[in-house]
C-alpha atoms as a PDB file:
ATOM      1  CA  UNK A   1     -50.313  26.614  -4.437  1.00  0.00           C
ATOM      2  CA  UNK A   2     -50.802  24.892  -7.831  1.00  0.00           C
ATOM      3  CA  UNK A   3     -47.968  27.267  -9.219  1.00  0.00           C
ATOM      4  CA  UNK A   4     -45.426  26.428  -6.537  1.00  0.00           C
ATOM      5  CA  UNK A   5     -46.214  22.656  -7.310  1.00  0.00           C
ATOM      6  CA  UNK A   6     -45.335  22.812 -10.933  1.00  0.00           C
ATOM      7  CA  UNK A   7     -42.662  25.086 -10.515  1.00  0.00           C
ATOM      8  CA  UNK A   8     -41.271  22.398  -7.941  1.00  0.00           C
ATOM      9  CA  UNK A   9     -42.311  19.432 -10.191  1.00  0.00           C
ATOM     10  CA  UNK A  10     -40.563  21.046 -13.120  1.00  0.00           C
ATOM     11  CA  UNK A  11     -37.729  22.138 -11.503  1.00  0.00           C
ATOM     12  CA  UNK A  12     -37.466  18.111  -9.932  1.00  0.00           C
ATOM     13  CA  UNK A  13     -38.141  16.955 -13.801  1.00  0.00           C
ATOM     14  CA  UNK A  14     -35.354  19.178 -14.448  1.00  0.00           C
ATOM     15  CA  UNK A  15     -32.539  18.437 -12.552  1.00  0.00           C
ATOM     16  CA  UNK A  16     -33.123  14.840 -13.059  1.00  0.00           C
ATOM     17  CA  UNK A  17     -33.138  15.131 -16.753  1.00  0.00           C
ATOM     18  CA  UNK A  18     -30.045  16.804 -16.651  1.00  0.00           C
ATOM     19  CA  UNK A  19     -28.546  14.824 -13.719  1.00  0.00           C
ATOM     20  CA  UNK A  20     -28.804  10.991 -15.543  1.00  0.00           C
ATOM     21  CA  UNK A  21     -26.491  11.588 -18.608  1.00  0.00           C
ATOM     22  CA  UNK A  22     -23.693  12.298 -16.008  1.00  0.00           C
ATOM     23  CA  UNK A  23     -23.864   9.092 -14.702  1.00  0.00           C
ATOM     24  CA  UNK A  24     -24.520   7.172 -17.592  1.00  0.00           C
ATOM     25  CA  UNK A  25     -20.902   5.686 -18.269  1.00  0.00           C
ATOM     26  CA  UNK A  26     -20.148   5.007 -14.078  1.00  0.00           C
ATOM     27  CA  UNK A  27     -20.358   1.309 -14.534  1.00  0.00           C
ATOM     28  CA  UNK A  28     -17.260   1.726 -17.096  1.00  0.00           C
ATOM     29  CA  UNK A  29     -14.986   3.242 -14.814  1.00  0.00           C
ATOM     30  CA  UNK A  30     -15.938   1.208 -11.796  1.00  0.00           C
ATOM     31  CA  UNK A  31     -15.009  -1.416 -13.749  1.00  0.00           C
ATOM     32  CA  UNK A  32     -11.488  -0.076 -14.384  1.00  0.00           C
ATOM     33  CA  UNK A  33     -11.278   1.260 -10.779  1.00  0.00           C
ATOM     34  CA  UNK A  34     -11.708  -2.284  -9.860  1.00  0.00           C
ATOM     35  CA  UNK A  35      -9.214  -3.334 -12.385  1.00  0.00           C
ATOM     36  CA  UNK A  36      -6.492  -1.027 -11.209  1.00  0.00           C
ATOM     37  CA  UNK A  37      -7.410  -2.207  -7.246  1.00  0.00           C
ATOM     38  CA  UNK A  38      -6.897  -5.705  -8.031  1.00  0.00           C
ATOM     39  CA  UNK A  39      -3.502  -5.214  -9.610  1.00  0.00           C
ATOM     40  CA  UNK A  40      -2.376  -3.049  -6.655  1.00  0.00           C
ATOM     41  CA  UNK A  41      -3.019  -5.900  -4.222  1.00  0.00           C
ATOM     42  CA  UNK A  42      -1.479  -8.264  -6.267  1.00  0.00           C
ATOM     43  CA  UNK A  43       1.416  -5.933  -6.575  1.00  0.00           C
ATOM     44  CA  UNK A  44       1.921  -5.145  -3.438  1.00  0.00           C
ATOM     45  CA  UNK A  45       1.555  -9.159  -2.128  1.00  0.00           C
ATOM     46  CA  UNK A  46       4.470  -9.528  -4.664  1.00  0.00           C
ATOM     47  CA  UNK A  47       6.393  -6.769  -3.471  1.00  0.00           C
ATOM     48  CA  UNK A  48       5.970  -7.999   0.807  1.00  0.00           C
ATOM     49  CA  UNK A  49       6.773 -11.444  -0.481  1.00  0.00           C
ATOM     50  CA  UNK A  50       9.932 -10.486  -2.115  1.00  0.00           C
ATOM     51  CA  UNK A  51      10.860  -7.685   0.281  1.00  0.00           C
ATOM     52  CA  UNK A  52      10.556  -9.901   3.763  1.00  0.00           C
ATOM     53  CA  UNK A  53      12.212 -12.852   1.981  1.00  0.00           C
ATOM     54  CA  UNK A  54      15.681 -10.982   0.632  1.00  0.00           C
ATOM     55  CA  UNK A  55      15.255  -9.527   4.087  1.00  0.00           C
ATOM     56  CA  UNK A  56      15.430 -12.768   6.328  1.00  0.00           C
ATOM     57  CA  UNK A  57      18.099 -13.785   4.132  1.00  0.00           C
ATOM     58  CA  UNK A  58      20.504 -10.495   4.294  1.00  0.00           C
ATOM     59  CA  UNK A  59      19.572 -10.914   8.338  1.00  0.00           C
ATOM     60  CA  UNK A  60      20.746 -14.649   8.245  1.00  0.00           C
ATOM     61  CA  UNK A  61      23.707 -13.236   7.037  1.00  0.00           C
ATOM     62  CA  UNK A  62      24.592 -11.024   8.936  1.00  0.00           C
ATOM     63  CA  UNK A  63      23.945 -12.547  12.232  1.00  0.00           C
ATOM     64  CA  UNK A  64      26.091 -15.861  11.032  1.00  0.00           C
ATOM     65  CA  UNK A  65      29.008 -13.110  10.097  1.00  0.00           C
ATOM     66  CA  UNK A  66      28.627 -11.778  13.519  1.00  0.00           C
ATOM     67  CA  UNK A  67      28.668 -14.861  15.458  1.00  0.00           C
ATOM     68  CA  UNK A  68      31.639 -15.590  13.741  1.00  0.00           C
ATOM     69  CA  UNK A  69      33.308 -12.307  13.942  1.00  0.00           C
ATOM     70  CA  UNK A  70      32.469 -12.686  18.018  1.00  0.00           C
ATOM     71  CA  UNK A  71      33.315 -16.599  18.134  1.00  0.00           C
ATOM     72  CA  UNK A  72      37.055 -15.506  16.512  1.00  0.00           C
ATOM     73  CA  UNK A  73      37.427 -12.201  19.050  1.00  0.00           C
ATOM     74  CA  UNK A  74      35.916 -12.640  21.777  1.00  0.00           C
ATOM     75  CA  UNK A  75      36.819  -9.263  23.256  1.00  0.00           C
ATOM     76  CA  UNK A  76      35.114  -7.054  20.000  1.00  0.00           C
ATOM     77  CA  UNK A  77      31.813  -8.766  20.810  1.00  0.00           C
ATOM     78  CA  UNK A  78      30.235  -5.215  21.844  1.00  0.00           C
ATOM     79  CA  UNK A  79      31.286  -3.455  18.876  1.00  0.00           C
ATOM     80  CA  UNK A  80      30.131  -6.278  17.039  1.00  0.00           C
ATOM     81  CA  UNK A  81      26.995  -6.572  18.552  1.00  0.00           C
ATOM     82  CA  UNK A  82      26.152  -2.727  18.269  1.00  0.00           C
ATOM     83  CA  UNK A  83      26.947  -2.741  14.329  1.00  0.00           C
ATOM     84  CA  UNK A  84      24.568  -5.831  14.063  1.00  0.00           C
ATOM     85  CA  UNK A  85      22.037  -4.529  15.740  1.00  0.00           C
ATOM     86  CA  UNK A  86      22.429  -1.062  13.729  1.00  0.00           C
ATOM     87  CA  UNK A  87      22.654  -2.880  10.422  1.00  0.00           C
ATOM     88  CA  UNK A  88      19.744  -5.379  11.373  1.00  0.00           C
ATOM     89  CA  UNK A  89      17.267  -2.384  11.993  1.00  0.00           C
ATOM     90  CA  UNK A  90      18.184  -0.667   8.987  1.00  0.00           C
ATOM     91  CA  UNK A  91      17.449  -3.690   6.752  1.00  0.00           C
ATOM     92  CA  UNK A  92      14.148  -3.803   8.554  1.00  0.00           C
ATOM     93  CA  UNK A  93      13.414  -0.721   7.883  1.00  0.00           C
ATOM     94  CA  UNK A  94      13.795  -1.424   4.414  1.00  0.00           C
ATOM     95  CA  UNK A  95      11.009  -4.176   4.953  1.00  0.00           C
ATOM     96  CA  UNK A  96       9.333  -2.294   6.842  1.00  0.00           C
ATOM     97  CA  UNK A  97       8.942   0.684   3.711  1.00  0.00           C
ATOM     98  CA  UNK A  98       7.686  -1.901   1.765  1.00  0.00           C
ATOM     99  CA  UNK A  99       5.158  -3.178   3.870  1.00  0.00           C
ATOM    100  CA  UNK A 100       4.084   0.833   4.177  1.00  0.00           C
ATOM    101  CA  UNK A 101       3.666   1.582   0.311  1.00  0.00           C
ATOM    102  CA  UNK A 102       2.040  -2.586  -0.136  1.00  0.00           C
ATOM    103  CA  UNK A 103      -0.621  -0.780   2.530  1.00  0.00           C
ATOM    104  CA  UNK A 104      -0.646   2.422   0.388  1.00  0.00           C
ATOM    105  CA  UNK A 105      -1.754   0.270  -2.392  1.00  0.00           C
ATOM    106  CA  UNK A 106      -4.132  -1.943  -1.109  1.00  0.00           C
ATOM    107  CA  UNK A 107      -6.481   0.668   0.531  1.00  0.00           C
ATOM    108  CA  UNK A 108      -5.798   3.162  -2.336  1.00  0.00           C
ATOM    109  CA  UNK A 109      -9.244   4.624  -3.654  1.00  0.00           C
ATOM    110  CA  UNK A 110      -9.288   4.434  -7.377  1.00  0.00           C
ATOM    111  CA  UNK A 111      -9.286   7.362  -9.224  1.00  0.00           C
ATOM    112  CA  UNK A 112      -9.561   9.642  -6.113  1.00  0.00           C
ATOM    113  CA  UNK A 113     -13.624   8.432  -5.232  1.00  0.00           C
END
């Protein structure tokens, strides 16, 4: 019994000996993981912010060049309407990548933990 104990107590003394210098510079790298999590939101607020505003704007566009197109021909108004509804969607989906990747970024685990 008072064998097992001290093999058990050494083997305890042991791997905790050997255990605490490979964690001794984790306070470091959280710090940098941190670092590197901070920057990604900020990043990706930037790149929303820019992405959704160009957007709205190349939307605004369009839709005044098709009301226009439609208000001067009145009888192309469906092929107009089907190219600004195809050209609307695939600016959105533009948008849409960034919002994906500003997502990717914010709820990215540093350094794979």
């Amino acid at each position: 019994m008072k064998m097992r104990f001290a093999l058990v107590f050494t083997f305890v003394v042991v791997t905790f000996g050997l255990a605490t210098p490979a964690f001794a510079q984790e306070p470091a790298a959280a710090s940098a993981g941190v670092e590197l999590v901070r920057w990604s939101i900020i990043t990706a607020g930037f790149a929303l912010a820019i992405a959704a505003a160009f957007g709205a704007l190349s939307q605004a566009k369009g839709l005044s060049a098709a009301v226009e197109g439609i208000a001067r021909n009145p009888a192309a108004a469906n092929d107009i309407r089907g190219n600004l509804i195809l050209g609307l969607v695939l600016i959105e989906s533009l948008v849409i990548y960034v919002l994906l990747i500003s997502l990717i970024l914010f709820f990215i685990k540093p350094f794979g933990g």
